[in-house]
C-alpha atoms as a PDB file:
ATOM      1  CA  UNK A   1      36.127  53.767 360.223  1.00  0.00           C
ATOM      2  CA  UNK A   2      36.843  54.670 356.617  1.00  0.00           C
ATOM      3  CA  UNK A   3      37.403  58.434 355.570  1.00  0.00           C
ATOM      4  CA  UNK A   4      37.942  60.630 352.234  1.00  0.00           C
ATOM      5  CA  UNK A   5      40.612  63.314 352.437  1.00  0.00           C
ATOM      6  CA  UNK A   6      40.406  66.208 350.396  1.00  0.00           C
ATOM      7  CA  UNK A   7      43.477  67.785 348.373  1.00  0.00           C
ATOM      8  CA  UNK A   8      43.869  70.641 346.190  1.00  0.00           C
ATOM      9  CA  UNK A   9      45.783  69.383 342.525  1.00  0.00           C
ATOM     10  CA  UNK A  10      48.299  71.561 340.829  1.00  0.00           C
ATOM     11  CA  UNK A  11      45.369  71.816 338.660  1.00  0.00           C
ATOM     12  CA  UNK A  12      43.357  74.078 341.230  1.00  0.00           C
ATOM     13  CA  UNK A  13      40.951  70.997 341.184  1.00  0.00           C
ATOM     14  CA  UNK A  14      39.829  69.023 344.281  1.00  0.00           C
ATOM     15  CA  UNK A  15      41.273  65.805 345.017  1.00  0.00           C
ATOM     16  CA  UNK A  16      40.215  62.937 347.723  1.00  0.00           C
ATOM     17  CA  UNK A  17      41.920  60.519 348.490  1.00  0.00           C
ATOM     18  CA  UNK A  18      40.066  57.078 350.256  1.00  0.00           C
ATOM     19  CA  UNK A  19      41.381  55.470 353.359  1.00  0.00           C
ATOM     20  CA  UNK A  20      40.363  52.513 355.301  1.00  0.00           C
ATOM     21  CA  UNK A  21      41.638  50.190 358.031  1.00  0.00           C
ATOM     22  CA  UNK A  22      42.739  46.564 356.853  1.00  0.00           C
ATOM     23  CA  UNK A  23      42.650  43.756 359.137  1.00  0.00           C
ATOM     24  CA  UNK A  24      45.632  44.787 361.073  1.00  0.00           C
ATOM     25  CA  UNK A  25      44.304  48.210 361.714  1.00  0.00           C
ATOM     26  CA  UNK A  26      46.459  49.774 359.656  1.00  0.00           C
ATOM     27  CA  UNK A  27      45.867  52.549 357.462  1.00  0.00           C
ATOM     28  CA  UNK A  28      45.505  52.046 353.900  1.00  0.00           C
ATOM     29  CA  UNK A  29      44.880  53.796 350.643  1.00  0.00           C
ATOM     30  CA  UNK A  30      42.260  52.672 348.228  1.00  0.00           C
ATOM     31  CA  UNK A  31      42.568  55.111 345.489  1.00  0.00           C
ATOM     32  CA  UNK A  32      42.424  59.005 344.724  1.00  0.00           C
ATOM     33  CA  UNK A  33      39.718  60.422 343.293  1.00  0.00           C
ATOM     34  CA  UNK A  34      37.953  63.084 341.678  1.00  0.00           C
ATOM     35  CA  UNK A  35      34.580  63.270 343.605  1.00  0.00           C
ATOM     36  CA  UNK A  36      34.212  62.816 347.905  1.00  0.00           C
ATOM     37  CA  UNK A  37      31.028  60.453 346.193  1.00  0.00           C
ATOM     38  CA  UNK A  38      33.822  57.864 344.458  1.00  0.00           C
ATOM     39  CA  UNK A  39      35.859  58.110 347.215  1.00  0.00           C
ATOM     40  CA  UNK A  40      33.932  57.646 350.032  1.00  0.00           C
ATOM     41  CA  UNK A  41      32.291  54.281 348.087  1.00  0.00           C
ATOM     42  CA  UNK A  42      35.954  53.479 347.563  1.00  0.00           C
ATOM     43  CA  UNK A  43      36.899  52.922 350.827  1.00  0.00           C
ATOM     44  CA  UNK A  44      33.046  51.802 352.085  1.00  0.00           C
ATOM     45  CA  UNK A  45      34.184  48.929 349.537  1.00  0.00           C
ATOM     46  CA  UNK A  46      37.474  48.252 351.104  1.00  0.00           C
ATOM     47  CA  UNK A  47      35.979  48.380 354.562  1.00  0.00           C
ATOM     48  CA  UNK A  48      33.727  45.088 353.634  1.00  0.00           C
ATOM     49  CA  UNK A  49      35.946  43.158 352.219  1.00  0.00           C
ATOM     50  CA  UNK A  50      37.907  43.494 355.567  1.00  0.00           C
ATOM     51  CA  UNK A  51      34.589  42.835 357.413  1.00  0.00           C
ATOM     52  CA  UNK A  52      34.673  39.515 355.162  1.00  0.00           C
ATOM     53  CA  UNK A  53      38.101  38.578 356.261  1.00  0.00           C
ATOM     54  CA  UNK A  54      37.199  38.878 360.431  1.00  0.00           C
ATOM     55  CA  UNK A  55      36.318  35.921 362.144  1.00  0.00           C
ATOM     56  CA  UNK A  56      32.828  35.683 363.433  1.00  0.00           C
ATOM     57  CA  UNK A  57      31.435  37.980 360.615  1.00  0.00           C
ATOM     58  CA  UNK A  58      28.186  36.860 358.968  1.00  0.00           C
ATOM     59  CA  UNK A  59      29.503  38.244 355.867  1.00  0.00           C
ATOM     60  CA  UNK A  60      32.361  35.611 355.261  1.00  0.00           C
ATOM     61  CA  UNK A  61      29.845  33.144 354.598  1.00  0.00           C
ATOM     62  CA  UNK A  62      28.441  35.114 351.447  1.00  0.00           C
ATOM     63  CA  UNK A  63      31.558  35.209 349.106  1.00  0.00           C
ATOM     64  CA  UNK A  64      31.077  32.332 346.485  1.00  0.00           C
ATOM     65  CA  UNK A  65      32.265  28.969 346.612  1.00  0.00           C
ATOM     66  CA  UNK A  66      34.753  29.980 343.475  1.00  0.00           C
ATOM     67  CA  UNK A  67      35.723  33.227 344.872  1.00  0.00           C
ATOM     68  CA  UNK A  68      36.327  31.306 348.413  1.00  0.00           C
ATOM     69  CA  UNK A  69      37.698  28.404 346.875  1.00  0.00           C
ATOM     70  CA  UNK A  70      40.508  30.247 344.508  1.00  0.00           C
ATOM     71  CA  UNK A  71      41.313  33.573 346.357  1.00  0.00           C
ATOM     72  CA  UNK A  72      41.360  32.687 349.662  1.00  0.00           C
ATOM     73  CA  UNK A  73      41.623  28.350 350.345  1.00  0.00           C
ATOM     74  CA  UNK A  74      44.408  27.299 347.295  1.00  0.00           C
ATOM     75  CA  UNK A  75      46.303  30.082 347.305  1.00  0.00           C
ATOM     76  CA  UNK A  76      47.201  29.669 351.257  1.00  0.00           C
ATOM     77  CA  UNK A  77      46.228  26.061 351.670  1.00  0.00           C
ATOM     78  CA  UNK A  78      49.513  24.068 352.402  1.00  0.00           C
ATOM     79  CA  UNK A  79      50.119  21.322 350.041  1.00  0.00           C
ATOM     80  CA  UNK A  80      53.091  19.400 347.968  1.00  0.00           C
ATOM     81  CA  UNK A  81      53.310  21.418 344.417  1.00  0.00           C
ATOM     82  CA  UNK A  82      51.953  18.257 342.419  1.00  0.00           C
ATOM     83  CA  UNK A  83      49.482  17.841 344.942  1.00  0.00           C
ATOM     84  CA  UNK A  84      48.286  21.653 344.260  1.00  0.00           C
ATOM     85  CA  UNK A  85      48.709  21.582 340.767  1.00  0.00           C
ATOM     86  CA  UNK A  86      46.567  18.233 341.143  1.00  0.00           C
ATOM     87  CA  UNK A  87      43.494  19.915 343.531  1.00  0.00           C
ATOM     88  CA  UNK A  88      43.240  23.474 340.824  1.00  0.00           C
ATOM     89  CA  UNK A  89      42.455  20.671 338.189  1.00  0.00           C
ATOM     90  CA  UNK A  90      39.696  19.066 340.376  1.00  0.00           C
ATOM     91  CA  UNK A  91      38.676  22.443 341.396  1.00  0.00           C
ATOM     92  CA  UNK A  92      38.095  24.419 338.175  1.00  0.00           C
ATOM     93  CA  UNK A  93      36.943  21.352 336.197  1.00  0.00           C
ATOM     94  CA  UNK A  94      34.650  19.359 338.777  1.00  0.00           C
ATOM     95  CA  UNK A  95      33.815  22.029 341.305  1.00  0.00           C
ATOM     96  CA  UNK A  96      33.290  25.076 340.108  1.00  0.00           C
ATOM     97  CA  UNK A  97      30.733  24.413 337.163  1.00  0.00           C
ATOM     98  CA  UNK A  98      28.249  23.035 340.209  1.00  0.00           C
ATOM     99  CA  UNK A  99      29.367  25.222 343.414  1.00  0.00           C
ATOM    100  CA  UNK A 100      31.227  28.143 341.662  1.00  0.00           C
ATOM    101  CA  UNK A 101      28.346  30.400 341.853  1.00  0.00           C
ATOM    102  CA  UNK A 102      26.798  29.494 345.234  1.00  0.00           C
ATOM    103  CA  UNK A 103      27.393  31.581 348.600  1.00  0.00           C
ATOM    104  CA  UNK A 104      29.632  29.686 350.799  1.00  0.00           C
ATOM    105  CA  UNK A 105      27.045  29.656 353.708  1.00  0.00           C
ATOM    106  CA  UNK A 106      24.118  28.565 351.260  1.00  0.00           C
ATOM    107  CA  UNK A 107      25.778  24.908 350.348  1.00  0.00           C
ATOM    108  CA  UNK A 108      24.506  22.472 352.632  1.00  0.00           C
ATOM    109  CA  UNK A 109      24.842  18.641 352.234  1.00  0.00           C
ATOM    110  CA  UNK A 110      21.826  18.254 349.875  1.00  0.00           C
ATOM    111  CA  UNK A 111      22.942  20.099 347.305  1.00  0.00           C
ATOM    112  CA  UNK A 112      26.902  17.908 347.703  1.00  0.00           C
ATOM    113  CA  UNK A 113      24.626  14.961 347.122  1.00  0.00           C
ATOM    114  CA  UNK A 114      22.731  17.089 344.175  1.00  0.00           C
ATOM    115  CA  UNK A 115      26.926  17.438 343.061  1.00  0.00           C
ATOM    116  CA  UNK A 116      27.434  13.914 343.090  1.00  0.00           C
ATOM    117  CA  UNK A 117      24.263  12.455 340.928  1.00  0.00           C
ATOM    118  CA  UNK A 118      25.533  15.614 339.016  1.00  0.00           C
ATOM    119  CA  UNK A 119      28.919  14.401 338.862  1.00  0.00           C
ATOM    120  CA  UNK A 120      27.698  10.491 337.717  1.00  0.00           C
ATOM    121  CA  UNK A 121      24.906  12.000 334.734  1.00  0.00           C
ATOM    122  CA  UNK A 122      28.051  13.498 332.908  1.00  0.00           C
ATOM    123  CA  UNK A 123      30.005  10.536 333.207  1.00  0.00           C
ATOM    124  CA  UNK A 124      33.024  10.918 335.955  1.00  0.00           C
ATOM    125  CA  UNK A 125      34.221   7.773 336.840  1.00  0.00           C
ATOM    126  CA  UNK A 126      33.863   6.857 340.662  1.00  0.00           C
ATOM    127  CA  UNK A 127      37.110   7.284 341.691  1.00  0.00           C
ATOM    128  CA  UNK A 128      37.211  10.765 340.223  1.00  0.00           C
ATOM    129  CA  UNK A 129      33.719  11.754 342.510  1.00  0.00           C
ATOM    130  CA  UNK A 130      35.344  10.254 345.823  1.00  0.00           C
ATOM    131  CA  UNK A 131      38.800  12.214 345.130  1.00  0.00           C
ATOM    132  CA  UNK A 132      37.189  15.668 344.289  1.00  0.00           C
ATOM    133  CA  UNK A 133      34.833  14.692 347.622  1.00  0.00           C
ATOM    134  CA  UNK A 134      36.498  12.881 349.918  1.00  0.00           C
ATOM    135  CA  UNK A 135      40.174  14.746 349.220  1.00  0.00           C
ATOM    136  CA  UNK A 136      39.085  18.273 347.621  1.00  0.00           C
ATOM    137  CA  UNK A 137      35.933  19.479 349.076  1.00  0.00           C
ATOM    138  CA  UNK A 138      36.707  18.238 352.247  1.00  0.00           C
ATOM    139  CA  UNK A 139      39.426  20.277 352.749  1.00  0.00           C
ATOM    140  CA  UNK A 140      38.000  23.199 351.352  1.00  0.00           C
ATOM    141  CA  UNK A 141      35.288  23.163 353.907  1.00  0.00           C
ATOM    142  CA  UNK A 142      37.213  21.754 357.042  1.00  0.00           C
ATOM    143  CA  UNK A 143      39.292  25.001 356.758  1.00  0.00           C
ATOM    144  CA  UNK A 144      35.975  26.943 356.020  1.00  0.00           C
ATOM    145  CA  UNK A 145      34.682  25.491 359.262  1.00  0.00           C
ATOM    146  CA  UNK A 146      37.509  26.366 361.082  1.00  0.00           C
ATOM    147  CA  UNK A 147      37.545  29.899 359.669  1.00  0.00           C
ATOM    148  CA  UNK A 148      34.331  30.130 361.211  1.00  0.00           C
ATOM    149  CA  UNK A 149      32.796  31.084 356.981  1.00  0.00           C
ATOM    150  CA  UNK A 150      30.627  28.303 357.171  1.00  0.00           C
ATOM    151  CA  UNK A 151      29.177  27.248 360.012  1.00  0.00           C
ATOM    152  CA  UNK A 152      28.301  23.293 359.121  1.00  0.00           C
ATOM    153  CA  UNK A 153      30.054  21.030 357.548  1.00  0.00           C
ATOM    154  CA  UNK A 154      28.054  20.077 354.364  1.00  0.00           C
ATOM    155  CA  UNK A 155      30.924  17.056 352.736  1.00  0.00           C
ATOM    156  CA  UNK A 156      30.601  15.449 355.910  1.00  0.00           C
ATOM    157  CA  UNK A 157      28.734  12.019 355.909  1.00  0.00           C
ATOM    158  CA  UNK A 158      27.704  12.519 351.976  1.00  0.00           C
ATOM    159  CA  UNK A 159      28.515   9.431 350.037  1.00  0.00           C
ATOM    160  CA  UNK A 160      30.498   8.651 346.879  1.00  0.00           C
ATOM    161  CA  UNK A 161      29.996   5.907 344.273  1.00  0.00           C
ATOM    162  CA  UNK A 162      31.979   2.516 345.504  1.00  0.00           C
ATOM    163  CA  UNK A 163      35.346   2.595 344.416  1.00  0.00           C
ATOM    164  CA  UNK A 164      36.472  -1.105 343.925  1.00  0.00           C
ATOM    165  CA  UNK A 165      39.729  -1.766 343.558  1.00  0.00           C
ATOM    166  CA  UNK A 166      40.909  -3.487 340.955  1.00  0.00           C
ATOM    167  CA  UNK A 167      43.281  -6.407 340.879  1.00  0.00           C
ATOM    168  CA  UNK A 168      46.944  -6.079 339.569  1.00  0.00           C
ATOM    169  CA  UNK A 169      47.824  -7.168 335.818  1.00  0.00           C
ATOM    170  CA  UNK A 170      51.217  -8.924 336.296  1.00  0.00           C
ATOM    171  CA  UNK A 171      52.979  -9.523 332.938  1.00  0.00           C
ATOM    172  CA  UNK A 172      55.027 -12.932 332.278  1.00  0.00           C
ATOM    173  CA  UNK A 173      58.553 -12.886 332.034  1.00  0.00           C
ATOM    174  CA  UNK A 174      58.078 -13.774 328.450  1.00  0.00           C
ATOM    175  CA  UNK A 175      56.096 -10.474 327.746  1.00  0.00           C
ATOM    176  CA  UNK A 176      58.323  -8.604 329.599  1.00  0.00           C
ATOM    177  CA  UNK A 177      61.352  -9.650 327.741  1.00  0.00           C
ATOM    178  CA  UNK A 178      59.572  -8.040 324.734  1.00  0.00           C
ATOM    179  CA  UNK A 179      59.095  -4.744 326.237  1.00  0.00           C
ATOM    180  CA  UNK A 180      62.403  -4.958 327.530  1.00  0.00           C
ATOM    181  CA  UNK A 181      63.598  -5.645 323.806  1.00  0.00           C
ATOM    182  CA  UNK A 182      61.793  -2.547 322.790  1.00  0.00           C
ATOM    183  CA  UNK A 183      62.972  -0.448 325.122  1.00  0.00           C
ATOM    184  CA  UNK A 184      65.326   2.154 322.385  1.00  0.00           C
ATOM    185  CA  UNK A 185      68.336   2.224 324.489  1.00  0.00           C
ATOM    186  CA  UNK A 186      70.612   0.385 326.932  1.00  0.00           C
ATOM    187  CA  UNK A 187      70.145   3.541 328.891  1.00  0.00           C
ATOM    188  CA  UNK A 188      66.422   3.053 329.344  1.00  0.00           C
ATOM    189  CA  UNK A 189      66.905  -0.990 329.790  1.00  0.00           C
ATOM    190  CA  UNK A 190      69.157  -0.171 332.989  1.00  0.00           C
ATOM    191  CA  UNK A 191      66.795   2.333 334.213  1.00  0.00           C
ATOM    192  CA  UNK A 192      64.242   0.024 334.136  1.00  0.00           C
ATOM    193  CA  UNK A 193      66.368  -3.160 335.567  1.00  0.00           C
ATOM    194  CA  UNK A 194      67.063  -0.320 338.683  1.00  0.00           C
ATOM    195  CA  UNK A 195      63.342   0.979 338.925  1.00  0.00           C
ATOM    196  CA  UNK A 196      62.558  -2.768 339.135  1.00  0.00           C
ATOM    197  CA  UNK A 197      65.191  -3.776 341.843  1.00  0.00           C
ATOM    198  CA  UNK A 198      64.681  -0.737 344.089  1.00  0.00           C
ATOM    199  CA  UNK A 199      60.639  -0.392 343.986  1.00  0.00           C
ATOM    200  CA  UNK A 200      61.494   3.716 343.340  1.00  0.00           C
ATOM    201  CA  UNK A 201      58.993   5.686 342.835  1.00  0.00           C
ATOM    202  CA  UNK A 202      59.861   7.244 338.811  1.00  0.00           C
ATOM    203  CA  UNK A 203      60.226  10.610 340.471  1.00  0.00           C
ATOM    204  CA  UNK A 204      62.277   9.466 342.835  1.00  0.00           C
ATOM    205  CA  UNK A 205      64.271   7.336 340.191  1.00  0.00           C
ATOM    206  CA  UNK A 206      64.620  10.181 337.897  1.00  0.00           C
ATOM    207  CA  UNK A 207      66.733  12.217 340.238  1.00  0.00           C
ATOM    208  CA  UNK A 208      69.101   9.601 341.463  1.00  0.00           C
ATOM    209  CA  UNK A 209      72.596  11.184 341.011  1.00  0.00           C
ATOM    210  CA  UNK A 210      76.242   9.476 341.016  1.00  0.00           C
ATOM    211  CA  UNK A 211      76.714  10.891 344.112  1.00  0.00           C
ATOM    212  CA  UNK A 212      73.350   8.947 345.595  1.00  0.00           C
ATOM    213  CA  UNK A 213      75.273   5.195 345.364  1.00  0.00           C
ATOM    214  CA  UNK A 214      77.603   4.384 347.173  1.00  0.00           C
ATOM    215  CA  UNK A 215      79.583   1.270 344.345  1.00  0.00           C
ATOM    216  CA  UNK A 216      81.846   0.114 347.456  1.00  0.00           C
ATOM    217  CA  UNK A 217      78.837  -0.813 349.584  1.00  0.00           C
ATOM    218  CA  UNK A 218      75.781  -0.554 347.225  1.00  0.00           C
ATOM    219  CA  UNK A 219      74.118   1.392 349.123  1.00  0.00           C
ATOM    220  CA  UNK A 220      71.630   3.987 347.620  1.00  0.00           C
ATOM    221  CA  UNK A 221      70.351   7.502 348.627  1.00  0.00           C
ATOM    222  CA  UNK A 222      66.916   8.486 347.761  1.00  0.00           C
ATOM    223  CA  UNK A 223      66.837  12.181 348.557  1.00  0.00           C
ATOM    224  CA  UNK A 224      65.116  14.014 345.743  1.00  0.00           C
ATOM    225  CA  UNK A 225      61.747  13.601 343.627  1.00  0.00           C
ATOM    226  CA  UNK A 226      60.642  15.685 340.044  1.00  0.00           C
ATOM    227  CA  UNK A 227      57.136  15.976 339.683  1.00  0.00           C
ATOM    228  CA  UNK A 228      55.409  17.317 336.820  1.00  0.00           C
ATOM    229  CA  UNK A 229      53.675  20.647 337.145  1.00  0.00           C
ATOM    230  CA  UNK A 230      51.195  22.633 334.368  1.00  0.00           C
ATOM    231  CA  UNK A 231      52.677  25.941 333.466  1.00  0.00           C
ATOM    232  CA  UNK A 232      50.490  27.433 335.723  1.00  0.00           C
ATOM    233  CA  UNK A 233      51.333  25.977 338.934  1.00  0.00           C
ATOM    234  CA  UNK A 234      55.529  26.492 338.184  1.00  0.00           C
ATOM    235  CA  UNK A 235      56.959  29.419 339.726  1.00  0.00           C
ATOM    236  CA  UNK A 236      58.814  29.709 336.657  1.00  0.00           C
ATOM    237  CA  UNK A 237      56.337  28.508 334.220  1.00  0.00           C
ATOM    238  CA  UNK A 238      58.253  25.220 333.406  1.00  0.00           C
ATOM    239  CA  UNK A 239      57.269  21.903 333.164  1.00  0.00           C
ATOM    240  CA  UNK A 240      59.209  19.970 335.906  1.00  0.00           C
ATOM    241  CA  UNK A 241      59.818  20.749 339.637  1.00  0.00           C
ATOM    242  CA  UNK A 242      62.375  19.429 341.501  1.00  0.00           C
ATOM    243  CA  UNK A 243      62.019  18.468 345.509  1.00  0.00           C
ATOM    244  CA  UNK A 244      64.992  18.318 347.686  1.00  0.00           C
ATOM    245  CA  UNK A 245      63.247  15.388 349.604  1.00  0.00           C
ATOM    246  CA  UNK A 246      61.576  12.054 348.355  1.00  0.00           C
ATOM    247  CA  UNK A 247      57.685  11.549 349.360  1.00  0.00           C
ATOM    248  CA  UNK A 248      56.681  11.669 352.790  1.00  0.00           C
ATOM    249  CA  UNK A 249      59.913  13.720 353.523  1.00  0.00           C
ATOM    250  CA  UNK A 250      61.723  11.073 354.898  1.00  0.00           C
ATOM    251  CA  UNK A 251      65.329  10.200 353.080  1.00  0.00           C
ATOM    252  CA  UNK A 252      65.648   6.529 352.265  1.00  0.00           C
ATOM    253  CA  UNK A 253      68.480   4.103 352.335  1.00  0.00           C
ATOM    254  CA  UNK A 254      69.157   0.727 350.920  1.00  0.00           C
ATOM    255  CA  UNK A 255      71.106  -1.687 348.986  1.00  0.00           C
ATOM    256  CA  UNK A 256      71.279  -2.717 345.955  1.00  0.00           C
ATOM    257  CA  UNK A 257      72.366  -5.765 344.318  1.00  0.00           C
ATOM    258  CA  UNK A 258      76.107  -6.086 343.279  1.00  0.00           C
ATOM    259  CA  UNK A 259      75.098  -6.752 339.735  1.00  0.00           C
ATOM    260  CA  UNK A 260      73.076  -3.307 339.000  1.00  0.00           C
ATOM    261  CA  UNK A 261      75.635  -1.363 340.891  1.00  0.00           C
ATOM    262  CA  UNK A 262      78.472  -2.709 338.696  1.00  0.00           C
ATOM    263  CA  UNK A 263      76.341  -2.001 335.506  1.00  0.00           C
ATOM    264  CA  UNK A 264      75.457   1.520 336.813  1.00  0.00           C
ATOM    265  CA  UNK A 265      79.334   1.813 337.781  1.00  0.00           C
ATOM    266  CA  UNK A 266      80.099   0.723 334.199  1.00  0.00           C
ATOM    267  CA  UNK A 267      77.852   3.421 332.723  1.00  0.00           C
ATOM    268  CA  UNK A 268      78.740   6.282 334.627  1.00  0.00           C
ATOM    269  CA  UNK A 269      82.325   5.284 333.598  1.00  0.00           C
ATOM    270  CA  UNK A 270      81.319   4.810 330.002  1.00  0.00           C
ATOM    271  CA  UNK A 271      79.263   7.951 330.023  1.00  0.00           C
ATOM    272  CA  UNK A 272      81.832  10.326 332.018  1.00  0.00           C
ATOM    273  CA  UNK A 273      79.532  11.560 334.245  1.00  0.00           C
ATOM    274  CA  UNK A 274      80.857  13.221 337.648  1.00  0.00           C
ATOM    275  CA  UNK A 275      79.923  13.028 340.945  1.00  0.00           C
ATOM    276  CA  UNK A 276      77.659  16.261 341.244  1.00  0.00           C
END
């Protein structure tokens, strides 16, 4: 249990300073203060929040969905950094204006169906309600299950709009010897000949390095991706984040054709670009 301890300032005045145990039972500070009144609310405040954060307490189920959702799932939540710059976005702009006020234990599967006629009145397409659903709110509440701060499910079962897919539009050769005309550089026109021959993903493409081909058996290295972050989600507050591995973590190998790895041999020699 919590206690204030009292101090005598150089001042002559009466100090107190609040302590409370945090979930690892050690002993913590919140704060010095002038009155045993402040302090001792001081670290009664402290004490719940720690009551919050123990499984099996009641009390984690009444923290709001965007106080749940922000502070405690996303932050510790273990996902690719495009992937978590991807679920904030879903989060603050599809989530929150519905659940953001609501106690975690008070959501139940009604009011996700009440989310998604909410979701199709303002216009979201149908593939943007089954993400936020199916990938987003899922997740948040299969770890909130597990954390034992809700005790039900309430995404499970709930259904989306159909999400048709769509079939392919596969230019001509004709119209793609125009866009490959208009491409502004012979740069661009053999990074596009490559992405075309290889099936990279652009991340993946992007990063390919001299060192990745090998010219005397055209063999190419795919170990690297860039994805594209908001300034928000980079440690750094940059733009682009670099991966030393491709998607699904898994290094790729194969070979290319002896005609794009003698034009990519020519360039690097035209361009004077090392090995590093």
């Amino acid at each position: 249990m919590g206690f204030s301890r009292k101090r005598i300032g150089r001042d002559g005045k009466p100090r107190y300073t609040a302590y409370y145990a945090d979930i690892r039972g050690q002993e913590r500070s919140a704060g010095i203060f002038s009155s045993k009144k402040a302090s001792d609310k001081a670290w009664q405040d402290e004490e719940a929040r720690v009551r919050v954060g123990k499984r099996g307490s009641l009390s984690r189920g009444r923290q709001t969905f965007e106080a749940y959702a922000l502070d405690e799932w996303l932050p510790h939540h273990l996902l690719e950094p495009g992937v978590r710059s991807n679920y904030a976005g879903h989060i603050r702009n599809h989530l929150l204006p519905f659940f953001g006020p609501m106690k975690m234990r008070d959501i139940m599967p009604e009011h996700v169906r009440q989310w998604v006629t909410y979701m199709k009145d303002k216009g979201a397409s149908a593939q943007t309600i089954k993400y936020s659903k199916g990938s987003v709110l899922n997740a948040i509440f299969t770890t909130a299950l597990t954390d034992e701060v809700v005790t039900i499910h309430p995404s499970h079962g709930v259904k989306t709009p159909a999400t048709p897919s769509k079939p392919r539009y596969i230019i001509t050769p004709a119209q793609f010897d125009l866009l490959y005309q208009a491409l502004p550089d012979a740069d661009a026109q053999l990074l596009i000949e490559t992405d075309i021959e290889s099936g990279l993903r652009w991340g993946e493409l992007t990063e390919i390095r001299v060192r990745d081909l090998d010219f005397a058996t055209c063999i190419i290295t795919v170990s690297r991706a860039v994805v594209e972050l908001t300034q928000d989600d980079h440690s750094n507050g940059g733009r682009f984040l670099v991966k030393d591995y491709p998607k699904d973590k898994e290094y790729r190998r194969f070979k290319l054709s002896q005609q794009i790895t003698a034009k990519i041999q020519a360039h690097v020699v035209a361009k004077g670009l090392s090995s590093g």
